[in-house]
C-alpha atoms as a PDB file:
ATOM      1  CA  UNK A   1      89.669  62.532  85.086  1.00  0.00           C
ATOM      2  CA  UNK A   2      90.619  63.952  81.624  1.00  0.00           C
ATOM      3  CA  UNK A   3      90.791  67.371  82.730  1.00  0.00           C
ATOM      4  CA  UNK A   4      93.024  66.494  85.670  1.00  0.00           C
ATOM      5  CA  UNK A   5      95.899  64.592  83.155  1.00  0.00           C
ATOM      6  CA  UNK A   6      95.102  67.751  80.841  1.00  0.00           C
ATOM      7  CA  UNK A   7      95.466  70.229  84.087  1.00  0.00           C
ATOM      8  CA  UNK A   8      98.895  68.355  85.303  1.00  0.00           C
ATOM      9  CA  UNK A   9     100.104  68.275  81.300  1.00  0.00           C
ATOM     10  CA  UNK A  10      99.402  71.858  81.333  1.00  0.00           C
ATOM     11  CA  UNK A  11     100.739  72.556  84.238  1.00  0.00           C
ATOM     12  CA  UNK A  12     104.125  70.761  83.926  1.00  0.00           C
ATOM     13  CA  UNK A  13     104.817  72.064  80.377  1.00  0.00           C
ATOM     14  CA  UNK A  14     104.342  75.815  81.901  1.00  0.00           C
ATOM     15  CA  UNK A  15     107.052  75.341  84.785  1.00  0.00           C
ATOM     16  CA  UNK A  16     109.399  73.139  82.341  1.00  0.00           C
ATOM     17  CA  UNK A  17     109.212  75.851  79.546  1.00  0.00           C
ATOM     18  CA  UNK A  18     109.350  79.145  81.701  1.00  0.00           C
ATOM     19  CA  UNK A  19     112.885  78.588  82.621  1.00  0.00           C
ATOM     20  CA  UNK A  20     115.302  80.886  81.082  1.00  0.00           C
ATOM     21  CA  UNK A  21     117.289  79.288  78.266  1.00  0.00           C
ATOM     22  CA  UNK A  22     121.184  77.701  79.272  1.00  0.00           C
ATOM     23  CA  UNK A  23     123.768  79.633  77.096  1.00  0.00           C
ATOM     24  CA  UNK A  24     127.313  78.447  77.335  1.00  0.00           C
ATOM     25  CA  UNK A  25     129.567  81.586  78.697  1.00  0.00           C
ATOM     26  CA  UNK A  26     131.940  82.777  76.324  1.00  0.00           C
ATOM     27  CA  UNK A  27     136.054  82.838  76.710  1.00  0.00           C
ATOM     28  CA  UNK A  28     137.080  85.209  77.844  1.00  0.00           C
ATOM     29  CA  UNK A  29     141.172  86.403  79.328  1.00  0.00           C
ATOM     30  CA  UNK A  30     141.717  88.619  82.532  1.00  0.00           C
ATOM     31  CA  UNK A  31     142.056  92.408  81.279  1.00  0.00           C
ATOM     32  CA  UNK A  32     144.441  94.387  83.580  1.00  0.00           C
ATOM     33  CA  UNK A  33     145.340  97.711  82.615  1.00  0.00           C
ATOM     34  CA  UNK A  34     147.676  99.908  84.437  1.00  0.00           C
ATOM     35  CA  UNK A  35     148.089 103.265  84.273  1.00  0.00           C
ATOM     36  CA  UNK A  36     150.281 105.373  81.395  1.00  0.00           C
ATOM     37  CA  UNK A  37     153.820 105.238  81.973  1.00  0.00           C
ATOM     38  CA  UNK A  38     154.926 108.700  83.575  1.00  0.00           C
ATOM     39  CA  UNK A  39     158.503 109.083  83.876  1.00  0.00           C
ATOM     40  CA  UNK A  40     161.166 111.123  86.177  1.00  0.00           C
ATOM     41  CA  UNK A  41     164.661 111.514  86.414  1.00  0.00           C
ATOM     42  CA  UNK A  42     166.926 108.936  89.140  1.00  0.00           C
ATOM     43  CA  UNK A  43     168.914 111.812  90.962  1.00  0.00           C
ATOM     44  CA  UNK A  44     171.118 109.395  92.408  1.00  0.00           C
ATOM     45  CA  UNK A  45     175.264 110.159  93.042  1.00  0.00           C
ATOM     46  CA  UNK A  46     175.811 106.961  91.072  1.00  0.00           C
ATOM     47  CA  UNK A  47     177.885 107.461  87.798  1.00  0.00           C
ATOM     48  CA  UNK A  48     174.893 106.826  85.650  1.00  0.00           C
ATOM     49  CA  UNK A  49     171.296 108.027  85.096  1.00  0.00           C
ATOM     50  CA  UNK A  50     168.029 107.130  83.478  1.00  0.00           C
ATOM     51  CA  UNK A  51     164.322 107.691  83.530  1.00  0.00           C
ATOM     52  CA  UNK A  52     162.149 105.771  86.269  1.00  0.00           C
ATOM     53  CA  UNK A  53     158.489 105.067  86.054  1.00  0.00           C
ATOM     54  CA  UNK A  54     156.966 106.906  88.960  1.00  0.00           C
ATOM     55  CA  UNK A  55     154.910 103.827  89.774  1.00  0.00           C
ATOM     56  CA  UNK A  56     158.322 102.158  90.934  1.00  0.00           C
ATOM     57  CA  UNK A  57     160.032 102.580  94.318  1.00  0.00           C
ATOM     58  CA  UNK A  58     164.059 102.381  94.440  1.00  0.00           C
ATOM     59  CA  UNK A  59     164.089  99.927  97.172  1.00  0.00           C
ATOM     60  CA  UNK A  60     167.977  99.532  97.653  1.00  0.00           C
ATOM     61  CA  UNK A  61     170.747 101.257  96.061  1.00  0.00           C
ATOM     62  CA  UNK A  62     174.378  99.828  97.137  1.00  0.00           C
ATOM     63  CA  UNK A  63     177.207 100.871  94.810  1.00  0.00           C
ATOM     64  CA  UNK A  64     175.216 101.833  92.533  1.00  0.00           C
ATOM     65  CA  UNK A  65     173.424  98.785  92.149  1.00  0.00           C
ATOM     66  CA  UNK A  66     169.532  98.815  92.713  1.00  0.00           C
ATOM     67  CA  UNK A  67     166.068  97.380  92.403  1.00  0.00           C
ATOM     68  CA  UNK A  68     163.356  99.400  91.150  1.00  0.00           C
ATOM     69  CA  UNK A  69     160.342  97.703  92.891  1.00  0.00           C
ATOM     70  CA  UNK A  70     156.726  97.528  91.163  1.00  0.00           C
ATOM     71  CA  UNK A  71     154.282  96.822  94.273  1.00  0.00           C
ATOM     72  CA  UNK A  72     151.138  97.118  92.157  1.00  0.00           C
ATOM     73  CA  UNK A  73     152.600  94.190  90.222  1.00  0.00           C
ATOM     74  CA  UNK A  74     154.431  92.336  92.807  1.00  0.00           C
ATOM     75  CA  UNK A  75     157.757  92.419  90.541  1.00  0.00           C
ATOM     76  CA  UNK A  76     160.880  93.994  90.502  1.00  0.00           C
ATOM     77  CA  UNK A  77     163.906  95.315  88.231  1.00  0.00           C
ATOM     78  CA  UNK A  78     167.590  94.537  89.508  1.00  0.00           C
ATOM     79  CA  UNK A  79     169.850  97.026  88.115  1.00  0.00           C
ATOM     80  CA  UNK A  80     173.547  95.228  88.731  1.00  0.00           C
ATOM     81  CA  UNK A  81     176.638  98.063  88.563  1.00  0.00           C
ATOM     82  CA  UNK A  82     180.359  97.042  87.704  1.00  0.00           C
ATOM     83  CA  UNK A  83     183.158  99.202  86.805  1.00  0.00           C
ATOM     84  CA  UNK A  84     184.768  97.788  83.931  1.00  0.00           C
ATOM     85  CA  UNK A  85     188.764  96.719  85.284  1.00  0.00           C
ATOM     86  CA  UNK A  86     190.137  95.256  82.015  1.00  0.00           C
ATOM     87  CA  UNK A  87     187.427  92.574  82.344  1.00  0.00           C
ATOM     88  CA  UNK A  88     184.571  93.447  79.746  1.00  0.00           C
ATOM     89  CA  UNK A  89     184.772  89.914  77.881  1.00  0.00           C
ATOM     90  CA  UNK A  90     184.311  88.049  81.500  1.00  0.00           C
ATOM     91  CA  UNK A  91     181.309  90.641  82.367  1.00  0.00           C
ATOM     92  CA  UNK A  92     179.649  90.237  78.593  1.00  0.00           C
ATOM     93  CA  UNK A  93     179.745  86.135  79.331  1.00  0.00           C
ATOM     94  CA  UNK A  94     178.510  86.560  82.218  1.00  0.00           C
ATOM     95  CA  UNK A  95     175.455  88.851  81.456  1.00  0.00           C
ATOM     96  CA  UNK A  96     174.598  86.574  78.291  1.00  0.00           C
ATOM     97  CA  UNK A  97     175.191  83.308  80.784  1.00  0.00           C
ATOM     98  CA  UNK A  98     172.728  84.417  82.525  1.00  0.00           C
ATOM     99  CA  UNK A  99     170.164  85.261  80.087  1.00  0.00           C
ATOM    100  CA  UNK A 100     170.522  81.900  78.428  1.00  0.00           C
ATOM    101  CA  UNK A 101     170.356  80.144  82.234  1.00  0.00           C
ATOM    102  CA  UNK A 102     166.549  80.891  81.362  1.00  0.00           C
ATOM    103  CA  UNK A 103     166.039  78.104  78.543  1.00  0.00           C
ATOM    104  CA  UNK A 104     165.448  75.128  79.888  1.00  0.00           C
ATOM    105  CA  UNK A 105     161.598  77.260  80.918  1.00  0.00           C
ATOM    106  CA  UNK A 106     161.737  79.699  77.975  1.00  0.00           C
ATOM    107  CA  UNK A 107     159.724  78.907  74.994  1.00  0.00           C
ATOM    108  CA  UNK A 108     161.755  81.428  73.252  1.00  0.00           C
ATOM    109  CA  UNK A 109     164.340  84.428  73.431  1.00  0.00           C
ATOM    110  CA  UNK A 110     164.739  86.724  71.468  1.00  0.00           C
ATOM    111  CA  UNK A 111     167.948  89.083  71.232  1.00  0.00           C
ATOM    112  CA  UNK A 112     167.750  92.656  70.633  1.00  0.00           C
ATOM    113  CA  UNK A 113     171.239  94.448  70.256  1.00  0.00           C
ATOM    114  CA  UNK A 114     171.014  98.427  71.404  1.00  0.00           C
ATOM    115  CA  UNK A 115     173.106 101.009  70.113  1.00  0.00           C
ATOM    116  CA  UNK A 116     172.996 105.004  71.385  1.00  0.00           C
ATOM    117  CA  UNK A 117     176.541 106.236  69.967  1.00  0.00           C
ATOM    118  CA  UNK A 118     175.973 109.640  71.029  1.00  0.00           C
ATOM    119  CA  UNK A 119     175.927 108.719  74.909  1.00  0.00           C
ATOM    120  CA  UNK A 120     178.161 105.926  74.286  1.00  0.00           C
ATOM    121  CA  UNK A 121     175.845 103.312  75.711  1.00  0.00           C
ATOM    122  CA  UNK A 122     175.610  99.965  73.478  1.00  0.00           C
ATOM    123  CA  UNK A 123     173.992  96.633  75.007  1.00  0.00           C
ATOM    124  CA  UNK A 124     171.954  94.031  74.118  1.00  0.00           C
ATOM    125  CA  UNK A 125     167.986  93.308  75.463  1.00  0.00           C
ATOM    126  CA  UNK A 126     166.802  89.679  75.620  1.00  0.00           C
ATOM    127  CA  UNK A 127     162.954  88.728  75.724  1.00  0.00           C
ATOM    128  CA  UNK A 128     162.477  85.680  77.378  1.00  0.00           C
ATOM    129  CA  UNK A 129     158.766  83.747  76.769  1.00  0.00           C
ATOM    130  CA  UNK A 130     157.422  81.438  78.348  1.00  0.00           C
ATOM    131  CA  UNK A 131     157.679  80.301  82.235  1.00  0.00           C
ATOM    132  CA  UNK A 132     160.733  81.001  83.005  1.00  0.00           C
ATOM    133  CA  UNK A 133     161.694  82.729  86.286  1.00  0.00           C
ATOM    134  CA  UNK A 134     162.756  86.108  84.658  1.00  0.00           C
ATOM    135  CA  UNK A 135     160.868  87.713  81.706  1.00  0.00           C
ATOM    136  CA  UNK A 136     163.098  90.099  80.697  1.00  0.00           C
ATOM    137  CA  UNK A 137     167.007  90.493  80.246  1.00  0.00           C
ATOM    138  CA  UNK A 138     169.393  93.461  79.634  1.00  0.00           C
ATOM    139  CA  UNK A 139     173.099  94.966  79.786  1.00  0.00           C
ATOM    140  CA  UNK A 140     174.701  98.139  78.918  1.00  0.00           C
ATOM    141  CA  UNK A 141     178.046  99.080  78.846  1.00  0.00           C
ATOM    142  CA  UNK A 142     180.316 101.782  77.851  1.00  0.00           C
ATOM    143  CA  UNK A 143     182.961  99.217  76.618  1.00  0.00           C
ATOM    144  CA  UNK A 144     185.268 101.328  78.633  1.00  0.00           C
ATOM    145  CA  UNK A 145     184.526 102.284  82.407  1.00  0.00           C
ATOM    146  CA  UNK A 146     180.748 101.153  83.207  1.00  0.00           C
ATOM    147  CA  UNK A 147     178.770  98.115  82.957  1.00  0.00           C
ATOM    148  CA  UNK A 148     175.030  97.777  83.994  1.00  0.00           C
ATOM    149  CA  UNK A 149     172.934  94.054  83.482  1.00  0.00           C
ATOM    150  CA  UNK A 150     169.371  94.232  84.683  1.00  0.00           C
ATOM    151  CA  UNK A 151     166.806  91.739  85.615  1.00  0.00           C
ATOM    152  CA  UNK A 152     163.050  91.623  85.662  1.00  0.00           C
ATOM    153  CA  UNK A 153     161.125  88.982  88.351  1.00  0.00           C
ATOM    154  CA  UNK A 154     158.128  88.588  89.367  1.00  0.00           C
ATOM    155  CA  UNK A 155     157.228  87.338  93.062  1.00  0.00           C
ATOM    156  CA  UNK A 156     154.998  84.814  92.002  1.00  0.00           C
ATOM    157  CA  UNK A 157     155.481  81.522  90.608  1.00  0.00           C
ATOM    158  CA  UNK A 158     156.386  82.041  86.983  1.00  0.00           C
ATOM    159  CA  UNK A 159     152.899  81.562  84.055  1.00  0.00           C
ATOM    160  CA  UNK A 160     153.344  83.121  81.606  1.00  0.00           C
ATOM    161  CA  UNK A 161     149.661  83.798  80.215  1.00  0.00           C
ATOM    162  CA  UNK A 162     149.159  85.253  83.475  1.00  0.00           C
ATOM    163  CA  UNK A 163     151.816  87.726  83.829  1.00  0.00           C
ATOM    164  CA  UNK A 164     152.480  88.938  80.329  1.00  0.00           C
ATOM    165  CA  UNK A 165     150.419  92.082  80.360  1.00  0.00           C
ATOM    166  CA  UNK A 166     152.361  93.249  83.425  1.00  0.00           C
ATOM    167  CA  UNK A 167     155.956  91.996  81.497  1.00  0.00           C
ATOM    168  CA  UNK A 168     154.713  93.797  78.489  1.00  0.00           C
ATOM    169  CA  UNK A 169     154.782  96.796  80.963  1.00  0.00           C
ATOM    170  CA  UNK A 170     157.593  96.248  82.526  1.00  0.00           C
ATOM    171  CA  UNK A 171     159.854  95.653  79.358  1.00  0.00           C
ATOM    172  CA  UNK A 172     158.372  99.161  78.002  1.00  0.00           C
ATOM    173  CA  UNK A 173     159.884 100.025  81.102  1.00  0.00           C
ATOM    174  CA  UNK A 174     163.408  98.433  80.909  1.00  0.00           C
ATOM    175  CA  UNK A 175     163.126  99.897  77.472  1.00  0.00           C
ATOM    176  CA  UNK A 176     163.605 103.538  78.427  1.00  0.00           C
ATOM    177  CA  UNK A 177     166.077 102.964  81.055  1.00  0.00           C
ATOM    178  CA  UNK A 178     168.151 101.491  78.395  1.00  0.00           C
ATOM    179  CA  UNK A 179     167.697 104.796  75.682  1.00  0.00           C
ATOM    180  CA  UNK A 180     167.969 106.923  78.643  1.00  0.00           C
ATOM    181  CA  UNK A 181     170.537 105.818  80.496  1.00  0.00           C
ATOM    182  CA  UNK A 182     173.451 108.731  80.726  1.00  0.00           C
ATOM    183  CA  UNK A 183     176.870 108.114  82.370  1.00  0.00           C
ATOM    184  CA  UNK A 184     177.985 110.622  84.490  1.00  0.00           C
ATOM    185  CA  UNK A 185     181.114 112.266  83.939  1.00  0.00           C
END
């Protein structure tokens, strides 16, 4: 009888202790990387120009007004054209209107003024963080003739942890267009 309790002991420790130890899994965020910005010329009849990522896809482009699409990260750029009629103070309240429509969701944005003398392009860039339904913000002008607000949404409903590597991408993005941008003559 003692060598049965001592066979079952045995034999019960053996099963309990071959089980492989429980480690708690580490946290860890989603890594997306996309692919190194490669950049092209629009050729487009409108009066200005700037450097597209190839990734996007000019989707529509009435009056010069146009959304550079982004399928691999279901979002898009609006790019919004308006000759400038004596009206610049109405179109610069209008462009930081809608910017600052964005804070009730924002956690924060930031304002980043943009100067390029020697094309005559000046405008301002707003970062928007946080979940609000557009990430990004911008506007250049001529103060003269031309005037250019653009727009970066996502087709998803708006987290920010979740899209910020792809808005991160997508403001490098808006980024050149803004130092490139050339009005035609």
């Amino acid at each position: 009888m003692k060598y049965r309790i001592l066979f079952f002991v045995t034999l019960a420790t053996l099963c309990i202790s071959c089980k492989d130890e429980v480690l708690p899994k580490p946290k860890a965020m989603l890594r997306l990387d996309y692919p190194t910005a490669e950049y092209m010329e629009t050729g487009s009849d409108c009066v200005y120009t700037f450097d597209k990522n190839t990734l996007s896809e000019i989707k529509e482009n009435k009056e010069c007004s146009m959304i550079l699409d982004y399928p691999m990260m279901n979002g898009s750029i609006y790019l919004t054209y308006k000759p400038v009629q004596g009206n610049l103070d109405t179109l610069l309240i209008d462009a930081q209107k809608l910017s600052y429509e964005h804070v009730v969701k924002a956690d924060n944005i930031v304002e980043q003024p943009f100067i390029n003398q020697e094309d005559g392009v000046y405008g301002m860039f707003y970062e928007v963080s946080g979940n609000a339904a557009s990430q990004s913000q911008f506007y250049v002008t001529d103060s003269t003739d031309h005037f250019v607000t653009g727009s970066l949404y996502f087709y998803a409903k708006p987290n920010y942890d979740s899209i910020l590597p792809a808005a991160m991408y997508l403001q490098n993005d808006i980024r050149r267009i803004m130092e490139s941008l050339r009005w035609n003559k």
